[in-house]
C-alpha atoms as a PDB file:
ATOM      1  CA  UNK A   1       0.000   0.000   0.000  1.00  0.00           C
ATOM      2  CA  UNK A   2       2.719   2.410   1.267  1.00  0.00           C
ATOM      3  CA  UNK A   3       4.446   1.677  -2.182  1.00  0.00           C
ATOM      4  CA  UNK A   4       0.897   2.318  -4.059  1.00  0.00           C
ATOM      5  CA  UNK A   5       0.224   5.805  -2.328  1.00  0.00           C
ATOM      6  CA  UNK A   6       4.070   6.794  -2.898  1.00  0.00           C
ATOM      7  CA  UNK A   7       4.233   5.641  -6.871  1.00  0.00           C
ATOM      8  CA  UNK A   8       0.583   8.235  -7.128  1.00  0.00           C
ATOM      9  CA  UNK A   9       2.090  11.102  -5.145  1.00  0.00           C
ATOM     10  CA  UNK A  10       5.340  11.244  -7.071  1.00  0.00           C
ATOM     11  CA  UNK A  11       2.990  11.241 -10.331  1.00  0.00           C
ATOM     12  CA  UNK A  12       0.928  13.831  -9.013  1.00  0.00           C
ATOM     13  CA  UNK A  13       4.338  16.010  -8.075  1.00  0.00           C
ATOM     14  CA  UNK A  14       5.485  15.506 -11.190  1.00  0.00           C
ATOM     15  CA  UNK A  15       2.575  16.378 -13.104  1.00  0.00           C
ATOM     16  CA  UNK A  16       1.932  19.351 -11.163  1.00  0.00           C
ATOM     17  CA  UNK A  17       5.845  20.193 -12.348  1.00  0.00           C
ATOM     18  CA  UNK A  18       5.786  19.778 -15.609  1.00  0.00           C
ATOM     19  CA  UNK A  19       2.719  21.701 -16.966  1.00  0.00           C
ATOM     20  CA  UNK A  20       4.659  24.766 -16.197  1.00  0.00           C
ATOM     21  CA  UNK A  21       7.097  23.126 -18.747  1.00  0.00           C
ATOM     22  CA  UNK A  22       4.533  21.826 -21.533  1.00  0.00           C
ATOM     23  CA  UNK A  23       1.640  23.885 -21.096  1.00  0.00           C
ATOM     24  CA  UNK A  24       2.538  27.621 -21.507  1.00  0.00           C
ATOM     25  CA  UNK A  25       2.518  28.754 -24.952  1.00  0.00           C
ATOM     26  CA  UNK A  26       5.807  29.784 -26.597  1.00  0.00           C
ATOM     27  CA  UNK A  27       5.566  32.152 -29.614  1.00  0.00           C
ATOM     28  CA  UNK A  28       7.594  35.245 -27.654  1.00  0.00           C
ATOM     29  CA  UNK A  29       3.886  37.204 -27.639  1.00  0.00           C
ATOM     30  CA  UNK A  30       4.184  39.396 -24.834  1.00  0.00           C
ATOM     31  CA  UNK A  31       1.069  41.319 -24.357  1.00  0.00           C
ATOM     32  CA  UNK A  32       2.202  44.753 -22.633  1.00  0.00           C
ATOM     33  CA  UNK A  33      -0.010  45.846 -20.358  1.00  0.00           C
ATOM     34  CA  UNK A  34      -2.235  42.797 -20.953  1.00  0.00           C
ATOM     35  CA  UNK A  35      -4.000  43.113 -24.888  1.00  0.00           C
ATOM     36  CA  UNK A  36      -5.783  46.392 -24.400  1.00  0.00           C
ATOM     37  CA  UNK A  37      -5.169  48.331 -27.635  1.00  0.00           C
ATOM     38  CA  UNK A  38      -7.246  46.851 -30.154  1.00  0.00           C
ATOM     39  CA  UNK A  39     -10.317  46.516 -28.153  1.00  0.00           C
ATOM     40  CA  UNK A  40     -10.083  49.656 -26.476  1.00  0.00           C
ATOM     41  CA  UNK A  41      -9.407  47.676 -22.900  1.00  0.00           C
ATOM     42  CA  UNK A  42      -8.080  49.563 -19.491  1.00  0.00           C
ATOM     43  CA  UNK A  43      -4.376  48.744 -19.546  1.00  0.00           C
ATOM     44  CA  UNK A  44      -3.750  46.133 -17.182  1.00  0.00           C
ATOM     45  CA  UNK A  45      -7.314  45.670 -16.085  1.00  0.00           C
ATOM     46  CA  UNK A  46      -8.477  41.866 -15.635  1.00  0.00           C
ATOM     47  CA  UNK A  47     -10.191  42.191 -19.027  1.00  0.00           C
ATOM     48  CA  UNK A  48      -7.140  43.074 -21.031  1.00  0.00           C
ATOM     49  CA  UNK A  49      -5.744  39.870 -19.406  1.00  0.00           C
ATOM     50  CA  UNK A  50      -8.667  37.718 -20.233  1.00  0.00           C
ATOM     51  CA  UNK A  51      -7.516  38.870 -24.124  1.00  0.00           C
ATOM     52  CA  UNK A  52      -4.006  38.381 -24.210  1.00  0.00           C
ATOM     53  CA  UNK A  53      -5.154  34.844 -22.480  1.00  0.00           C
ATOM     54  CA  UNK A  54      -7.809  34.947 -25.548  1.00  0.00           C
ATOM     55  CA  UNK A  55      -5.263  35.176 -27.989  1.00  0.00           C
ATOM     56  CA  UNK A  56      -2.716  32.459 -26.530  1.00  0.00           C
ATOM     57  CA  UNK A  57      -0.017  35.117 -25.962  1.00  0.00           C
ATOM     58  CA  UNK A  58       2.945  33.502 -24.214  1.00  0.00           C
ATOM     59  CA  UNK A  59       2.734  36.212 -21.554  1.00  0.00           C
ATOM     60  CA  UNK A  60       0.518  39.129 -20.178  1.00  0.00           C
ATOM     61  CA  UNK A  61       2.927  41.750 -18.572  1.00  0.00           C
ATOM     62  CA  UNK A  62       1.136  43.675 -15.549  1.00  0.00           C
ATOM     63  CA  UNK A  63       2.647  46.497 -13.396  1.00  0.00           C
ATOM     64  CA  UNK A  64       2.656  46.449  -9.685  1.00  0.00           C
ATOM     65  CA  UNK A  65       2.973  49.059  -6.742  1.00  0.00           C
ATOM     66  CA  UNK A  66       2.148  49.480  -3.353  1.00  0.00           C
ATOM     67  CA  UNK A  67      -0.325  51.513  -1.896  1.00  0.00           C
ATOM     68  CA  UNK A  68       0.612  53.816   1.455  1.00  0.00           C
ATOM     69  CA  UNK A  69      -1.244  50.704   3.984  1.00  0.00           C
ATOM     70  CA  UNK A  70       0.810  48.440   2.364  1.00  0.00           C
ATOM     71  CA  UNK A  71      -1.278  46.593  -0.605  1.00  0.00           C
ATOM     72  CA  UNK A  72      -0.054  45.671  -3.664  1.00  0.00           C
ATOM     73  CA  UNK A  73      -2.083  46.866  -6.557  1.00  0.00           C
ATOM     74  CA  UNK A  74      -1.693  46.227 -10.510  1.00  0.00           C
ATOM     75  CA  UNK A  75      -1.796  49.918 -12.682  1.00  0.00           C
ATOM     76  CA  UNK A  76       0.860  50.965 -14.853  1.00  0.00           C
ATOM     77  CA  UNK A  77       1.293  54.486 -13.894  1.00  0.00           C
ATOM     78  CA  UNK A  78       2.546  55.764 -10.599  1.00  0.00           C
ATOM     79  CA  UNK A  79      -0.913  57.589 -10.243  1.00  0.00           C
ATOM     80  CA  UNK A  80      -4.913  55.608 -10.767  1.00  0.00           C
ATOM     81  CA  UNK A  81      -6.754  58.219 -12.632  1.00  0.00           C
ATOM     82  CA  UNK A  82      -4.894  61.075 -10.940  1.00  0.00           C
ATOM     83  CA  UNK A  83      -4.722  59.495  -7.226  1.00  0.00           C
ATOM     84  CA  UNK A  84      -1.355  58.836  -6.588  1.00  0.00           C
ATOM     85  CA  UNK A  85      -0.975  55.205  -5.563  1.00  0.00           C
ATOM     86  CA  UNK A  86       2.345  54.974  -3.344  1.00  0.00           C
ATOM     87  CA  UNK A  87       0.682  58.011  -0.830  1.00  0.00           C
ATOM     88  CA  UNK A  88      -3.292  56.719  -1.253  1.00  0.00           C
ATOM     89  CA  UNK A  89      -4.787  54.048   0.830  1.00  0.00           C
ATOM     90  CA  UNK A  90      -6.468  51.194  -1.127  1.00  0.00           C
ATOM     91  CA  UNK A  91      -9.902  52.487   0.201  1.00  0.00           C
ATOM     92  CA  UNK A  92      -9.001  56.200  -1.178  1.00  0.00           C
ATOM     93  CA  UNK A  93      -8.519  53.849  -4.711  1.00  0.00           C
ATOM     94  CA  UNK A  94     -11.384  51.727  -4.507  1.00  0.00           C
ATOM     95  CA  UNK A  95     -13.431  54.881  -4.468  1.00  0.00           C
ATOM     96  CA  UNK A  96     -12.090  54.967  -8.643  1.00  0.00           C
ATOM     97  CA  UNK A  97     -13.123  52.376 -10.828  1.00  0.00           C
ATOM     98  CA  UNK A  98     -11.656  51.301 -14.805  1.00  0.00           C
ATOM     99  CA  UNK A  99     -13.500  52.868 -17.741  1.00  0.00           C
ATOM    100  CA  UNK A 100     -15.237  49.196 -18.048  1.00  0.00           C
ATOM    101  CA  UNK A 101     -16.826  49.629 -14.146  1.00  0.00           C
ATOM    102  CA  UNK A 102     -13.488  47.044 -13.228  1.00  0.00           C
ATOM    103  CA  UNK A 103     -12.002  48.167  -9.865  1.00  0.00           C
ATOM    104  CA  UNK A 104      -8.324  48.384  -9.165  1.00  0.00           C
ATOM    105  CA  UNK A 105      -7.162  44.865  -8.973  1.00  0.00           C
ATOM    106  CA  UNK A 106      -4.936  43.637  -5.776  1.00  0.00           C
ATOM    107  CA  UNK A 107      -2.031  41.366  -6.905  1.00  0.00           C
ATOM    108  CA  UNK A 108      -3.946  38.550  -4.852  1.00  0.00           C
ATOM    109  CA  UNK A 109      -6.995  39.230  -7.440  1.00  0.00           C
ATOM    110  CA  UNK A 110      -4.736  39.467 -10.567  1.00  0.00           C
ATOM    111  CA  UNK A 111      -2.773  36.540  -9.747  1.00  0.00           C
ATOM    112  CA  UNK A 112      -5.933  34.279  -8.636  1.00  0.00           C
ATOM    113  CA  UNK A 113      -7.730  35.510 -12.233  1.00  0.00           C
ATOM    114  CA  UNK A 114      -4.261  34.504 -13.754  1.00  0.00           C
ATOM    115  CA  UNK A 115      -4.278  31.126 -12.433  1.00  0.00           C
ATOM    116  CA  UNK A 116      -7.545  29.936 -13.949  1.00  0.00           C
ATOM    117  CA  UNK A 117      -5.748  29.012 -17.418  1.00  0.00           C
ATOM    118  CA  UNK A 118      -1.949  28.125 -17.957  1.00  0.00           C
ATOM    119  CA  UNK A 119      -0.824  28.724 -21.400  1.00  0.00           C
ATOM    120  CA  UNK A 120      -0.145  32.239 -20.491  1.00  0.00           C
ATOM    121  CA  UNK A 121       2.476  33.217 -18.693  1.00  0.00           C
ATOM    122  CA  UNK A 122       1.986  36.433 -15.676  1.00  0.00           C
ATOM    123  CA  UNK A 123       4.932  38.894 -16.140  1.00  0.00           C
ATOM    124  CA  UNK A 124       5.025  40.179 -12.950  1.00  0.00           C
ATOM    125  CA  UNK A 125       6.677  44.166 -13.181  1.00  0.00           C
ATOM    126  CA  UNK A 126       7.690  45.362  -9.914  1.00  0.00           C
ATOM    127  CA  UNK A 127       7.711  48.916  -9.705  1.00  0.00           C
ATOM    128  CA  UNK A 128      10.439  51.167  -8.406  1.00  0.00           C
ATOM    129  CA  UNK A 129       9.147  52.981  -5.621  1.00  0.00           C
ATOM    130  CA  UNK A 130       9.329  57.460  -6.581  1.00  0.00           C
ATOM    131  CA  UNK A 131       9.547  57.468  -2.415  1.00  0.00           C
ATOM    132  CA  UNK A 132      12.933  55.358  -1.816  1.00  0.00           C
ATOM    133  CA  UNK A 133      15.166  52.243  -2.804  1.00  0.00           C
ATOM    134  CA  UNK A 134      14.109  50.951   0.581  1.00  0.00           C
ATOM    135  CA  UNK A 135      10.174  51.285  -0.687  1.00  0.00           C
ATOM    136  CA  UNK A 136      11.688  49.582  -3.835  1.00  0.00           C
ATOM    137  CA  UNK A 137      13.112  47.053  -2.100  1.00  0.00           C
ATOM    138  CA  UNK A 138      10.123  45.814   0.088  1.00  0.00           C
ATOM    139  CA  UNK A 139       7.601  46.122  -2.807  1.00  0.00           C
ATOM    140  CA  UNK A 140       9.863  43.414  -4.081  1.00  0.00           C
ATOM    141  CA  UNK A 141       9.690  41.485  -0.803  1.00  0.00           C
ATOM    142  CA  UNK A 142       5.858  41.800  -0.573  1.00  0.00           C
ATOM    143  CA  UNK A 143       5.582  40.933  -4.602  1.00  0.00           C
ATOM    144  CA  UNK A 144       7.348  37.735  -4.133  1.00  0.00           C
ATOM    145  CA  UNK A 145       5.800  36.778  -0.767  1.00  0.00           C
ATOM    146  CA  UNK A 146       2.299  37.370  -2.488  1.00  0.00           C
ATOM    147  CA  UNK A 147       3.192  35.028  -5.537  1.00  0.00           C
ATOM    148  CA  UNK A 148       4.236  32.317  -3.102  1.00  0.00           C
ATOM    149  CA  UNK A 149       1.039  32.517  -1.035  1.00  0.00           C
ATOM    150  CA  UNK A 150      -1.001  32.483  -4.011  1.00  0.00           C
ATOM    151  CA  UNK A 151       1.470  29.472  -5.059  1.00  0.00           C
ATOM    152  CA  UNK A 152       2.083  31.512  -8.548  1.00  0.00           C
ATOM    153  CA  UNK A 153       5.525  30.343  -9.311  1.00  0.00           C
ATOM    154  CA  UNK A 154       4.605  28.522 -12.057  1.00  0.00           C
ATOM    155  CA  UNK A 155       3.086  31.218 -14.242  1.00  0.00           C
ATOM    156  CA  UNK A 156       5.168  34.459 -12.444  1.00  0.00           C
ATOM    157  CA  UNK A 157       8.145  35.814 -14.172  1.00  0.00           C
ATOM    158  CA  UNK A 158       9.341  39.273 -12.902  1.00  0.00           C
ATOM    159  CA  UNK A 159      10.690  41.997 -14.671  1.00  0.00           C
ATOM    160  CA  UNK A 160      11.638  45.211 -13.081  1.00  0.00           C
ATOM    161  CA  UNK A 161      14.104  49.070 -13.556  1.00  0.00           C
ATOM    162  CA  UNK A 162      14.704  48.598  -9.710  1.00  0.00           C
ATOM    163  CA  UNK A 163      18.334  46.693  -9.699  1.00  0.00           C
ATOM    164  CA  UNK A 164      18.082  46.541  -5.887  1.00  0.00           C
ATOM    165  CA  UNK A 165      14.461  45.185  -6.403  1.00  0.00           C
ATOM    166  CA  UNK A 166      15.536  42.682  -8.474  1.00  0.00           C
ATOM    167  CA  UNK A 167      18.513  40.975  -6.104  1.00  0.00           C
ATOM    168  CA  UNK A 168      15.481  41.145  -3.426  1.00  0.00           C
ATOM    169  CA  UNK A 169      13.439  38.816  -5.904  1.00  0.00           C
ATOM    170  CA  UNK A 170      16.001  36.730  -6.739  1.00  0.00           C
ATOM    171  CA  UNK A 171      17.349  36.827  -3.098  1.00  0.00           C
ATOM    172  CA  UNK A 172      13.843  35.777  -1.995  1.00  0.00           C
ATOM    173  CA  UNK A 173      13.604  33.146  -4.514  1.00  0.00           C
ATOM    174  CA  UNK A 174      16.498  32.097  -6.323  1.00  0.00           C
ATOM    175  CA  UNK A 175      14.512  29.866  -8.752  1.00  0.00           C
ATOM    176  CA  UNK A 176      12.313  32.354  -9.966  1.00  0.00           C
ATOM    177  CA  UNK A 177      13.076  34.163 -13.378  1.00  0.00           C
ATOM    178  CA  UNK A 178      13.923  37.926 -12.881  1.00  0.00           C
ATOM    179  CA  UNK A 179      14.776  40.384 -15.925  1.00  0.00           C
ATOM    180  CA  UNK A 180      16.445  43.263 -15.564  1.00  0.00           C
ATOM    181  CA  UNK A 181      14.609  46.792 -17.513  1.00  0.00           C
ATOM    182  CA  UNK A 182      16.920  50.061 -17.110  1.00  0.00           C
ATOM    183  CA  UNK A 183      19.183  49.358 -19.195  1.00  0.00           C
ATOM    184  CA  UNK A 184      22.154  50.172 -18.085  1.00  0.00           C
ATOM    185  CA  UNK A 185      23.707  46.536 -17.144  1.00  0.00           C
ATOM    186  CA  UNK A 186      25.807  44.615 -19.697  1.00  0.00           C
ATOM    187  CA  UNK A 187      24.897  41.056 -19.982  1.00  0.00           C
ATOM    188  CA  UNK A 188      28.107  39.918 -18.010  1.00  0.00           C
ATOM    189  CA  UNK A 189      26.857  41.973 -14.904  1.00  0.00           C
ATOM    190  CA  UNK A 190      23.521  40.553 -15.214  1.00  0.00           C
ATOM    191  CA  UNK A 191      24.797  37.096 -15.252  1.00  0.00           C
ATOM    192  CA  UNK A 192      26.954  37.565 -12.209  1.00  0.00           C
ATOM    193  CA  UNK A 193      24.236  38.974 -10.182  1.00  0.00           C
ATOM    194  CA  UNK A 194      22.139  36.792 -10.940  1.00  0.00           C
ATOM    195  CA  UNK A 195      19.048  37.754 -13.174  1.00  0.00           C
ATOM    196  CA  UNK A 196      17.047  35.919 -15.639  1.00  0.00           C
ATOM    197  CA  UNK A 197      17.763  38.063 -18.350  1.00  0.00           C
ATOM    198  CA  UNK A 198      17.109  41.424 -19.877  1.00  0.00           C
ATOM    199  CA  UNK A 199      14.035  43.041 -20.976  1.00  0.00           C
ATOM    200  CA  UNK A 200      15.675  46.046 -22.512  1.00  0.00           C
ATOM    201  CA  UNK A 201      13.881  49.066 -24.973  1.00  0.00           C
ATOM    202  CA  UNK A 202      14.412  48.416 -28.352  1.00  0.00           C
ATOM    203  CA  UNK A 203      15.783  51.227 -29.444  1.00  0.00           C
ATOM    204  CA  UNK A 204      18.764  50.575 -26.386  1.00  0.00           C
ATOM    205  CA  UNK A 205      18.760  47.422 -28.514  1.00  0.00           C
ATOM    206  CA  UNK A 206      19.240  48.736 -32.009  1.00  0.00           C
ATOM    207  CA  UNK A 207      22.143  50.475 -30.550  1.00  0.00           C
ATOM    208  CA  UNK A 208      23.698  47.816 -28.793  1.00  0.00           C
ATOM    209  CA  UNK A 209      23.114  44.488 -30.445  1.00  0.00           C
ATOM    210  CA  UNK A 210      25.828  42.947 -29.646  1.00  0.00           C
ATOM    211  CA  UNK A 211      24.157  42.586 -26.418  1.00  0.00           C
ATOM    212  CA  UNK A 212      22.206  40.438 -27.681  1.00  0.00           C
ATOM    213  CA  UNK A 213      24.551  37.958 -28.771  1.00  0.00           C
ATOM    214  CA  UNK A 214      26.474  38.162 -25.567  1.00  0.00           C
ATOM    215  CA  UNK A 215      23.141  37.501 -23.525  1.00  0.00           C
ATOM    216  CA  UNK A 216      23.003  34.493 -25.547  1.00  0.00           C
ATOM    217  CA  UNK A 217      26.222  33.653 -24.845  1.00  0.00           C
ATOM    218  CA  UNK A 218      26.013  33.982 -21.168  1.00  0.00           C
ATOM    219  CA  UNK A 219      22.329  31.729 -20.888  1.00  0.00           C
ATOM    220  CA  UNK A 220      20.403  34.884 -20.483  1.00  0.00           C
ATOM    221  CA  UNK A 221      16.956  35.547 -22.226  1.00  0.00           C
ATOM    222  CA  UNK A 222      16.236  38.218 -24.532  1.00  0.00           C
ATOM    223  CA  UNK A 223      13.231  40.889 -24.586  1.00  0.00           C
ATOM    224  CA  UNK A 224      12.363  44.304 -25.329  1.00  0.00           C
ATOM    225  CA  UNK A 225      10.134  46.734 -24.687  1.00  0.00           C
ATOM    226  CA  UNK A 226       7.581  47.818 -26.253  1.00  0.00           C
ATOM    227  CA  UNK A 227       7.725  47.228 -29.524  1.00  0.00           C
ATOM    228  CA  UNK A 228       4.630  48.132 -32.054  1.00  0.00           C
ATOM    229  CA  UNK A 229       5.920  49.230 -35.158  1.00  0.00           C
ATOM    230  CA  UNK A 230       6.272  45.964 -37.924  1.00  0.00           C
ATOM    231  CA  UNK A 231       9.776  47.437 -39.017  1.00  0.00           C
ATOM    232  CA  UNK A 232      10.614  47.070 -35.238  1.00  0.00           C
ATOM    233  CA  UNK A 233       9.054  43.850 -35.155  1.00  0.00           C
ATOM    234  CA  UNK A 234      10.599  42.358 -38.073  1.00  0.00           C
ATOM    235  CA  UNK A 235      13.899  43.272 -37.208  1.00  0.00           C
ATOM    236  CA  UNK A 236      13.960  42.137 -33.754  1.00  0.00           C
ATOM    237  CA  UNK A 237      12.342  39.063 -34.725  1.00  0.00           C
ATOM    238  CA  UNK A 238      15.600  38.240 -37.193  1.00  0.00           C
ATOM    239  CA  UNK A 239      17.737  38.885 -34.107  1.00  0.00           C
ATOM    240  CA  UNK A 240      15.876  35.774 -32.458  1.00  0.00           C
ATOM    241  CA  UNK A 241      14.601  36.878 -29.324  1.00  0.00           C
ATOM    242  CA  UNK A 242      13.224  34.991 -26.739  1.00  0.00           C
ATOM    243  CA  UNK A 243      10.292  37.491 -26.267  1.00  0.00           C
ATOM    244  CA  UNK A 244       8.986  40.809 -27.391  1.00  0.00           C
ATOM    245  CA  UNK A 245       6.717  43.291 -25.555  1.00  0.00           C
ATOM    246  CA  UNK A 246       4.070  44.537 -27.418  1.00  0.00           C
ATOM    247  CA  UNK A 247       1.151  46.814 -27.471  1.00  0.00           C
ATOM    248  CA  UNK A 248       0.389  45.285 -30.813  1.00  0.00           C
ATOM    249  CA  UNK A 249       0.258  41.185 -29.966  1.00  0.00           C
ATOM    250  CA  UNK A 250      -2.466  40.890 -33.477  1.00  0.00           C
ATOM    251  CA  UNK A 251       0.196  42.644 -35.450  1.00  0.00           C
ATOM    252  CA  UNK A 252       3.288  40.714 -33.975  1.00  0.00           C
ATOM    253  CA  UNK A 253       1.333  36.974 -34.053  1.00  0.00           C
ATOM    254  CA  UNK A 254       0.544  38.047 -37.874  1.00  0.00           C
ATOM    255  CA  UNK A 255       3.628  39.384 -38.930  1.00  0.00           C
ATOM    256  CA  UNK A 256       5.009  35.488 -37.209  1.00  0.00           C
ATOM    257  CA  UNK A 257       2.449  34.185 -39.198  1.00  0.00           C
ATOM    258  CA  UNK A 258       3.514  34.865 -42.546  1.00  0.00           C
ATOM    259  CA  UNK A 259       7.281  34.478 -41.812  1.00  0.00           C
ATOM    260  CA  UNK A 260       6.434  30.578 -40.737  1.00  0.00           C
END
């Protein structure tokens, strides 16, 4: 019996394991902000995340900061339609509301609305704080502590312009994938500190791409941000990225389309 119940549990570990493997989708679609844009969506609302999960876009990217009691709350600004976030309380917020009636989301709700499906990934940006890098810093402690109560690892990779945000993450959980946004890293420094990747503007990249290469190199992946113009597209796509950031995930899956 003892053998029985311990052949089914290792199965069931194992399942639960893999589908983060086998069951995300993996065409480098990266819906910025969630897929707003071409159904006139509130950036990063619940619904814009429903539609890049609606499309099959290999990620949703969602922005994260922290209210002034200490909640963690997706919008991609630093204010909610003109109430500043990091020096509101999330009651002061919940008295706003998304053009479609949606309220702000907490990262619990996000994430818990994320988990329902798994062939998108949740790309988790954590916010520098305008306050301080200490602020920074413990947004990035919260963040990760809220994806592990939620038990979110699966589908949560982080991106984030804090540097000293992003050692927290990884500090706080070395296995999860953290890419770095600023900019101003080389892939060699990433690599020793220990990030994921980079997630760099494309125009940064057009500059540098030799970075690219190296990143390869060096076992790091490859994004940018935000990319919505086909030239862009099309040459970043020759460069073979791991992902790309878009505001236009139609445009970028057609433009994949015909190059297949």
């Amino acid at each position: 019996m003892k053998t029985i119940l311990f052949t089914i549990l290792t199965f069931l570990v194992a399942s639960s394991a893999s589908f983060a493997q086998k069951s995300f989708h993996k065409n480098k679609v990266i819906a910025h902000r969630g897929a707003w844009k071409a159904q006139a969506l509130p950036q990063n609302s619940l619904a814009s995340l429903k539609e890049a999960v609606r499309l099959g876009c290999e990620g949703s990217e969602f922005d994260v900061w922290m209210t002034s009691d200490g909640v963690l709350v997706v919008n991609h600004d630093a204010d909610f339609e003109g109430m500043e976030i990091e020096t509101s309380t999330y009651k002061d917020l919940l008295t706003i509301k998304h053009e479609n009636g949606e309220k702000l989301s907490t990262v619990e709700e996000y994430l818990k609305a994320g988990k329902k499906q798994k062939g998108t990934k949740l790309i988790f940006e954590i916010k520098p704080s305008k306050i301080s890098v200490a602020r920074s810093i413990e947004v990035a402690e919260k963040s990760v502590l809220a994806v592990k109560k939620m038990k979110a690892q699966k589908w949560v990779d982080y991106i984030t312009f804090s540097y000293e945000g992003g050692l927290k993450a990884i500090e706080m959980d070395p296995e999860a994938n953290v890419a770095y946004l600023t900019g101003d890293k080389t892939p060699a420094e990433l690599k020793e500190a220990g990030f994921f990747g980079f997630d760099y503007n494309i125009n940064l990249l057009k500059k540098n791409p030799q970075w690219i290469k190296e990143a390869k190199a060096l076992g790091l992946t490859v994004n940018a941000w935000t990319v919505n113009s086909a030239e862009d597209l099309i040459w970043l796509l020759d460069q073979e990225p791991d992902f790309i950031t878009t505001d236009e995930p139609e445009l970028l899956f057609n433009i994949i389309k015909d190059r297949q």
